[in-house]
Protein backbone atom coordinates (compact mmCIF):
# COMPACT_ATOMS: atom_id res chain seq x y z
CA UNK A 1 -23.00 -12.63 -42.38
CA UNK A 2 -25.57 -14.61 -44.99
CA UNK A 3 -24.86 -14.66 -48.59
CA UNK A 4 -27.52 -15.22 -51.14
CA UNK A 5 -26.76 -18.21 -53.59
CA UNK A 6 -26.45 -18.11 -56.86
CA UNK A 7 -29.28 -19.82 -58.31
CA UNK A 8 -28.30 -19.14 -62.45
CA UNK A 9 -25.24 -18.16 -64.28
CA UNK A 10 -24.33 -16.72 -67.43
CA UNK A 11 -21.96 -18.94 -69.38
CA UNK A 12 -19.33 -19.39 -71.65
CA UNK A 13 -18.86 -22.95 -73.09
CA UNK A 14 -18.01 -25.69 -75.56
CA UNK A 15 -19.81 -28.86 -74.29
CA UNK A 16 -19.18 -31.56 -77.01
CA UNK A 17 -19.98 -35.13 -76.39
CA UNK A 18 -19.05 -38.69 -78.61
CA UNK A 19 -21.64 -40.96 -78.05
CA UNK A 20 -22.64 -44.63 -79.11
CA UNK A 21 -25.92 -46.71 -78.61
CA UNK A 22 -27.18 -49.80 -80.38
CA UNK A 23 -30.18 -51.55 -81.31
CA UNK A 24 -31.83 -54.37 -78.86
CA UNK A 25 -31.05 -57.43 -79.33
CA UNK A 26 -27.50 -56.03 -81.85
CA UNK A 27 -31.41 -56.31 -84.56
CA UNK A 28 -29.78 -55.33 -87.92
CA UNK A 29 -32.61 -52.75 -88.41
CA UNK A 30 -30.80 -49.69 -90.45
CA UNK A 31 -30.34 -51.45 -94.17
CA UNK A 32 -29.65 -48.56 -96.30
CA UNK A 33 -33.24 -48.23 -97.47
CA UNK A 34 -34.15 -46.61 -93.73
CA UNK A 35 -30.91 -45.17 -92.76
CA UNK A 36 -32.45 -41.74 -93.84
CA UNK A 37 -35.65 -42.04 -91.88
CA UNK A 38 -33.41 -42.70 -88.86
CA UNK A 39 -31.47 -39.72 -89.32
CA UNK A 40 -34.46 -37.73 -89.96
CA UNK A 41 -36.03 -38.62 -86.66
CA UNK A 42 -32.53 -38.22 -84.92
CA UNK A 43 -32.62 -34.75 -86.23
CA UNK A 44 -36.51 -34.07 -85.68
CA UNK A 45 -35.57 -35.20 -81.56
CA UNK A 46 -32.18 -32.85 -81.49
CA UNK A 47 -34.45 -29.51 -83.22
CA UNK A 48 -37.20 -30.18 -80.96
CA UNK A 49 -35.19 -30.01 -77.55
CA UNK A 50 -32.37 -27.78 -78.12
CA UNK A 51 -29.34 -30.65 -79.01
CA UNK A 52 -27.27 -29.66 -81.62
CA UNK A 53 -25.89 -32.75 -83.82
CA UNK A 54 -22.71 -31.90 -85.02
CA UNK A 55 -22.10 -35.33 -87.07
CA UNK A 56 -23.61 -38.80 -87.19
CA UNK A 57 -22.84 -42.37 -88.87
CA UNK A 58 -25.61 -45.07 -88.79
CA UNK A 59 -24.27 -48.16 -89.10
CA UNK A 60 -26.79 -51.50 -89.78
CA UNK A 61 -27.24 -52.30 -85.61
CA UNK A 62 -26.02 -49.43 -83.79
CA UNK A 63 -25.68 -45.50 -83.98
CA UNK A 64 -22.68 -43.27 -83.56
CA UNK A 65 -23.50 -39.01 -83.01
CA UNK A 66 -21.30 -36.22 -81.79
CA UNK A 67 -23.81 -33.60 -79.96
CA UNK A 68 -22.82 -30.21 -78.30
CA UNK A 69 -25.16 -29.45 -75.80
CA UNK A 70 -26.21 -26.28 -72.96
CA UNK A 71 -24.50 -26.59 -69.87
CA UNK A 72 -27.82 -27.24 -68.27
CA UNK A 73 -28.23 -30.37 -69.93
CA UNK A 74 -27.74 -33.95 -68.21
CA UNK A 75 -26.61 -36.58 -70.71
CA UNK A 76 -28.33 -39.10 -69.02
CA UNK A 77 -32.07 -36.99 -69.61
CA UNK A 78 -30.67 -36.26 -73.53
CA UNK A 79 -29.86 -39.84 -74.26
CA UNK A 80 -33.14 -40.91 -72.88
CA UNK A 81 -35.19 -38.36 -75.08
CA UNK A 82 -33.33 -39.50 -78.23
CA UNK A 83 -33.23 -42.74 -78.01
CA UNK A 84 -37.31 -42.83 -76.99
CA UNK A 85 -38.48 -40.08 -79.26
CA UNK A 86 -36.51 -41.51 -82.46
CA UNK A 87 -37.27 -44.64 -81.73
CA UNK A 88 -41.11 -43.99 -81.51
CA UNK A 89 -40.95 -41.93 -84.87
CA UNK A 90 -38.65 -44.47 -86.24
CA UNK A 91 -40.85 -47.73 -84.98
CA UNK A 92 -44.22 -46.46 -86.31
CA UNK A 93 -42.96 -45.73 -89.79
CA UNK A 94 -41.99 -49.37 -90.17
CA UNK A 95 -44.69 -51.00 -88.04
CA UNK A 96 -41.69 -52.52 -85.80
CA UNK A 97 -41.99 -53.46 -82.17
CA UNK A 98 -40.54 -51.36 -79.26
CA UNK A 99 -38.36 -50.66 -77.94
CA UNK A 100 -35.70 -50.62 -81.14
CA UNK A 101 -32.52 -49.08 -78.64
CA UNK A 102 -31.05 -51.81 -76.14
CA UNK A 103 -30.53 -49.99 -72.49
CA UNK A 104 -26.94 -49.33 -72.56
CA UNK A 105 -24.67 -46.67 -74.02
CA UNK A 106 -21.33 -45.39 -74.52
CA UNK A 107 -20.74 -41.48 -73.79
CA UNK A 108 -17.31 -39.75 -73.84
CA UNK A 109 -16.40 -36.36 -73.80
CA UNK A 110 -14.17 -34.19 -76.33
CA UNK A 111 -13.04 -30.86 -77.34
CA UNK A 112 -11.00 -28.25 -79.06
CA UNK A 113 -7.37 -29.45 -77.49
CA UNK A 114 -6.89 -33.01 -75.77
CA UNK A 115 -7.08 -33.44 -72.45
CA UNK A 116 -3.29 -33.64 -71.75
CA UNK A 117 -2.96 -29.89 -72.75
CA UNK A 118 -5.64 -28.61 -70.40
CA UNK A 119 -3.96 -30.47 -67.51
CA UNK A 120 -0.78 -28.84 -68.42
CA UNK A 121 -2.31 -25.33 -68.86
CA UNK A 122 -3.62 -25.99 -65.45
CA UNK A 123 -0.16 -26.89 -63.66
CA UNK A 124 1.25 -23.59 -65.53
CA UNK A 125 -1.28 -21.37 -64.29
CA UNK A 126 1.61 -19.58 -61.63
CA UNK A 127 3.68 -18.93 -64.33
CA UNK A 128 1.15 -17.49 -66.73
CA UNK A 129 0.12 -15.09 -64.25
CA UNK A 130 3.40 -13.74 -63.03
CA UNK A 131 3.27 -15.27 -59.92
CA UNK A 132 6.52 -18.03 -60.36
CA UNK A 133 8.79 -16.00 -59.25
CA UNK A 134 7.52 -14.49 -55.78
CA UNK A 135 8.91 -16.02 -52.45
CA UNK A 136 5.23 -17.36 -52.05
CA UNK A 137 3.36 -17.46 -54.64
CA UNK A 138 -0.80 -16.68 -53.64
CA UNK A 139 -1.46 -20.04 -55.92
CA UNK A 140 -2.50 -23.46 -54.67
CA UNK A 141 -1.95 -26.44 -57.03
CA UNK A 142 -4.17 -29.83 -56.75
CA UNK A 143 -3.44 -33.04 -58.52
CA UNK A 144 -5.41 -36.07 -57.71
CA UNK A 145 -3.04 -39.25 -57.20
CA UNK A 146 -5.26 -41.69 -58.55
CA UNK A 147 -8.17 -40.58 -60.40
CA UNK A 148 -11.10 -42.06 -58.06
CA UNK A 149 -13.81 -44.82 -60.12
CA UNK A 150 -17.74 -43.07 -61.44
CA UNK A 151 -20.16 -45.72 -61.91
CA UNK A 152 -23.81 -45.37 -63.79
CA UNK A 153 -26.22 -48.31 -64.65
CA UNK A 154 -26.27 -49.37 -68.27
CA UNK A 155 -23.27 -46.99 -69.38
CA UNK A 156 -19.68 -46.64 -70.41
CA UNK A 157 -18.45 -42.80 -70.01
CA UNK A 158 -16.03 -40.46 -69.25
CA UNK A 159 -17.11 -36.89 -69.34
CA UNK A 160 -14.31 -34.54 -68.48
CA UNK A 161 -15.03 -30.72 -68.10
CA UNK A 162 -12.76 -27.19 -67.62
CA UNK A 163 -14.44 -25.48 -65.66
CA UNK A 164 -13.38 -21.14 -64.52
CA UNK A 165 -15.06 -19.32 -61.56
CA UNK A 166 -13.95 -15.59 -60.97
CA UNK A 167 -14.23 -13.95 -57.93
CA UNK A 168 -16.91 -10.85 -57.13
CA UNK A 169 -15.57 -7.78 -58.93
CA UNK A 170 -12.28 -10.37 -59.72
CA UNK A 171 -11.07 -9.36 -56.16
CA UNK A 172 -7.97 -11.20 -54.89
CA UNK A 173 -9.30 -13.56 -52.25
CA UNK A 174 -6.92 -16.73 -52.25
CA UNK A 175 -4.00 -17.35 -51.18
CA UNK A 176 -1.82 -20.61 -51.09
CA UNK A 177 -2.85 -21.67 -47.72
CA UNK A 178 -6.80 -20.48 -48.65
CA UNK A 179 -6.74 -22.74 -51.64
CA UNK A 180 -5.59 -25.66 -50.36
CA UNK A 181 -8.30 -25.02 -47.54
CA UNK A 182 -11.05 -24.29 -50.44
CA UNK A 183 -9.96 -27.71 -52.20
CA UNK A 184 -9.89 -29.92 -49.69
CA UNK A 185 -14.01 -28.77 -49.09
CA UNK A 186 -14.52 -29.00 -52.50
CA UNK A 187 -13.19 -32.85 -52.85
CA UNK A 188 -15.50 -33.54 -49.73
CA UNK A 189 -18.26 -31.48 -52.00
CA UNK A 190 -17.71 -33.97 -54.80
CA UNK A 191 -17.18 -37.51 -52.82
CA UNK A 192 -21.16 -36.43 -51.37
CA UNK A 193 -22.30 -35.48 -54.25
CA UNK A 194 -21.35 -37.98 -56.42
CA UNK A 195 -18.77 -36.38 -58.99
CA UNK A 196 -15.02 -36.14 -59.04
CA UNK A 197 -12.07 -33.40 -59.08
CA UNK A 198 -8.86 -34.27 -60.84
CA UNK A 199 -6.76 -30.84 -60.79
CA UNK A 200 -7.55 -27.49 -59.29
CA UNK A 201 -5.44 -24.20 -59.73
CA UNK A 202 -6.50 -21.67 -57.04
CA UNK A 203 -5.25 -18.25 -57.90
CA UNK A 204 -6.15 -14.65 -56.07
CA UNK A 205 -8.98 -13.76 -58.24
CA UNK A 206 -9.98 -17.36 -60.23
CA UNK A 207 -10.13 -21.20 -60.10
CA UNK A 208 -9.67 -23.49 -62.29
CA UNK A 209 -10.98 -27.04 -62.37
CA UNK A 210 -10.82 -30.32 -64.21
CA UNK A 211 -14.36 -32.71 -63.36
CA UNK A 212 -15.37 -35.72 -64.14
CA UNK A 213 -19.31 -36.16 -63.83
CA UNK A 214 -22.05 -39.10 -63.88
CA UNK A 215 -24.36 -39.20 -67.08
CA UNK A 216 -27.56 -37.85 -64.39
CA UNK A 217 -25.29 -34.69 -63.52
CA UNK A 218 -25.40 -31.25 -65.45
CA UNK A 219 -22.57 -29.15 -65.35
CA UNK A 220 -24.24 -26.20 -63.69
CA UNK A 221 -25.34 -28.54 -61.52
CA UNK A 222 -21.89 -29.24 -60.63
CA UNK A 223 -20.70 -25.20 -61.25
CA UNK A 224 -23.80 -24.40 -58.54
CA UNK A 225 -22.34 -27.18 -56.23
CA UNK A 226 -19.35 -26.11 -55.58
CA UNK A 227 -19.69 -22.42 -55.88
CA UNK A 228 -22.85 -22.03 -53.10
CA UNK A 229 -21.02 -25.02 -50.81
CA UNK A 230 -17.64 -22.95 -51.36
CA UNK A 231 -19.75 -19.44 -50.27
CA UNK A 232 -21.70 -20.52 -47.10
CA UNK A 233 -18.05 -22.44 -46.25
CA UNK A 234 -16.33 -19.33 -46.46
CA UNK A 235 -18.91 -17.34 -44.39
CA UNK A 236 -18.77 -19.71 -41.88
CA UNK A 237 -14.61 -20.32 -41.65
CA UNK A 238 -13.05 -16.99 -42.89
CA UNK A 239 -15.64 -14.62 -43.16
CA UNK A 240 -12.83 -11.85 -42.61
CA UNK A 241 -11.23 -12.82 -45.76
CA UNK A 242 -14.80 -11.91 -47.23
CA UNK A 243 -14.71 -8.57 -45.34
CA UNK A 244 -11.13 -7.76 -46.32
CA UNK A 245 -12.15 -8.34 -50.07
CA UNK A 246 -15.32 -5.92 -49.68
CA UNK A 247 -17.49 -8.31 -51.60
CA UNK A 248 -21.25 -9.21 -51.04
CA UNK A 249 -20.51 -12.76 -52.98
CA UNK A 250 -17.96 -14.82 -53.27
CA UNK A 251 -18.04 -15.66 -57.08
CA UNK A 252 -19.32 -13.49 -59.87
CA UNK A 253 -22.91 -15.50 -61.22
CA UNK A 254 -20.69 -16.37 -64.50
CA UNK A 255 -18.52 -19.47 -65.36
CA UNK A 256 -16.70 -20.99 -68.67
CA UNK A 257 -17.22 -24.55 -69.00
CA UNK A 258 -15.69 -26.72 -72.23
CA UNK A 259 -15.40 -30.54 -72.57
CA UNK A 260 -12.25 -32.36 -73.02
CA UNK A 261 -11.07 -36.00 -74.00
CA UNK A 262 -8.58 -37.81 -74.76
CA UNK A 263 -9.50 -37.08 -78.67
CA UNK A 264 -10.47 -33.87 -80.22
CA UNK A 265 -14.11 -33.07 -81.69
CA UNK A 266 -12.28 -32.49 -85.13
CA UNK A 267 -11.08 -36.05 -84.85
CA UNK A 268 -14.20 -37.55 -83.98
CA UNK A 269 -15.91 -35.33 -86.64
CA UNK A 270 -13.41 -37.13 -89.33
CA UNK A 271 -14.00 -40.57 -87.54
CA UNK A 272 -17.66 -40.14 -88.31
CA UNK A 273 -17.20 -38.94 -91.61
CA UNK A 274 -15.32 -41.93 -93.04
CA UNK A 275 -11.89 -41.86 -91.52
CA UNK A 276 -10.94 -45.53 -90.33
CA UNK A 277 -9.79 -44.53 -86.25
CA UNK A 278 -9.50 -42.38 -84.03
CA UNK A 279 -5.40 -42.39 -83.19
């Protein structure tokens, strides 16, 4: 039995992302006689490759933004073009020397809700189906102990996702004993390849996940991960679950995908526009 990957997917998804960076050297370069060319060029660099700035606040040494971005998009690879391409634009208008962004960054993730809620949506997921109140309920819960360190060069982040794969045709595959199976592959998945897995609900037909990812890792990147690895592990170990189910692939080539934080992007959107914190 071979299984063709899934090599794109249609998507649903909020990806929204705080981020910070600041000029070398902390140079007080953005007096308020260039704060507009700045934002012109930080807008020129977002148009030109697809970034969509939601809100931004220049300050005299450093630069505050809140982008939403495609799910194919690495934040590492985004930060790199803005901070290059505005600071190019930004440089040659006022014959300064390069480079005018020090190396580092801070990233975070947010969203609609806080993070909190999506973890207890997650833990609920038995109950929202109908399934609480069977003998043995077909769901498999996962809740990491301690959330396991992410490291990048140069950077402060934490990028939390939601991410929701369906099954082919939204055939019941899993069961209690097949989730906890799936997972356990999955965090072996993640510890290779670099990412990590806080909480998984395994039901019949869907999964849901909470992932943390590096700055150099996409989101499909991550959805394509886990959903190929999980396919060619389930043809190898219980192909006659596959059989049972009557399906030609394991997932359906779609997936949701929305940020989350420990803030909301309303709150950072206020934060940006003048508020004084983020509580």
């Amino acid at each position: 039995m071979l299984l063709a990957p899934i090599a794109d997917l249609k998507w649903a998804y909020q990806l929204h992302y705080y981020i910070c960076f600041r000029t070398r050297s902390r140079r007080k370069e953005f007096h308020s006689s260039r704060q507009l060319s700045l934002a012109r060029a930080l807008e020129d660099v977002c148009s030109n490759h697809d970034y969509h700035l939601l809100q931004h606040k220049i300050y005299p040494d450093h630069l505050r933004c809140l982008l939403s971005l495609r799910p194919d998009h690495a934040l590492s690879a985004v930060l790199n073009k803005i901070k290059s391409n505005a600071s190019r634009q930004f440089c040659s208008e006022f014959q300064l020397v390069t480079p005018l962004w020090a190396t580092g960054y801070l990233a975070r993730s947010v969203g609609r809700v806080r993070i909190n809620a999506v973890k207890q949506y997650l833990s609920q997921q038995a109950e929202h189906h109908g399934y609480s109140s069977r003998l043995n309920p077909p769901v498999f819960r996962y809740r990491c102990r301690q959330q396991s360190e992410l490291r990048a060069a140069h950077s402060v982040f934490d990028l939390n996702h939601h991410l929701v794969f369906a099954t082919r045709y939204r055939r019941g595959v899993f069961g209690a004993e097949l989730g906890r199976e799936l997972v356990d592959y999955w965090l072996r998945v993640a510890c290779k390849r670099g990412f990590a897995i806080d909480q998984v609900s395994v039901l019949p037909d869907h999964v849901h996940l909470l992932v943390r990812l590096v700055p150099k890792m996409s989101i499909e990147q991550c959805a394509l991960s886990l959903m190929n690895n999980s396919q060619d592990w389930m043809v190898k170990q219980h192909p006659r679950d596959l059989i049972r189910a009557g399906i030609d692939s394991l997932w359906q080539p779609s997936a949701y995908t929305g940020t989350l934080g420990q803030v909301t992007t309303a709150m950072v959107k206020s934060f940006l526009r003048g508020s004084p914190t983020l509580e």
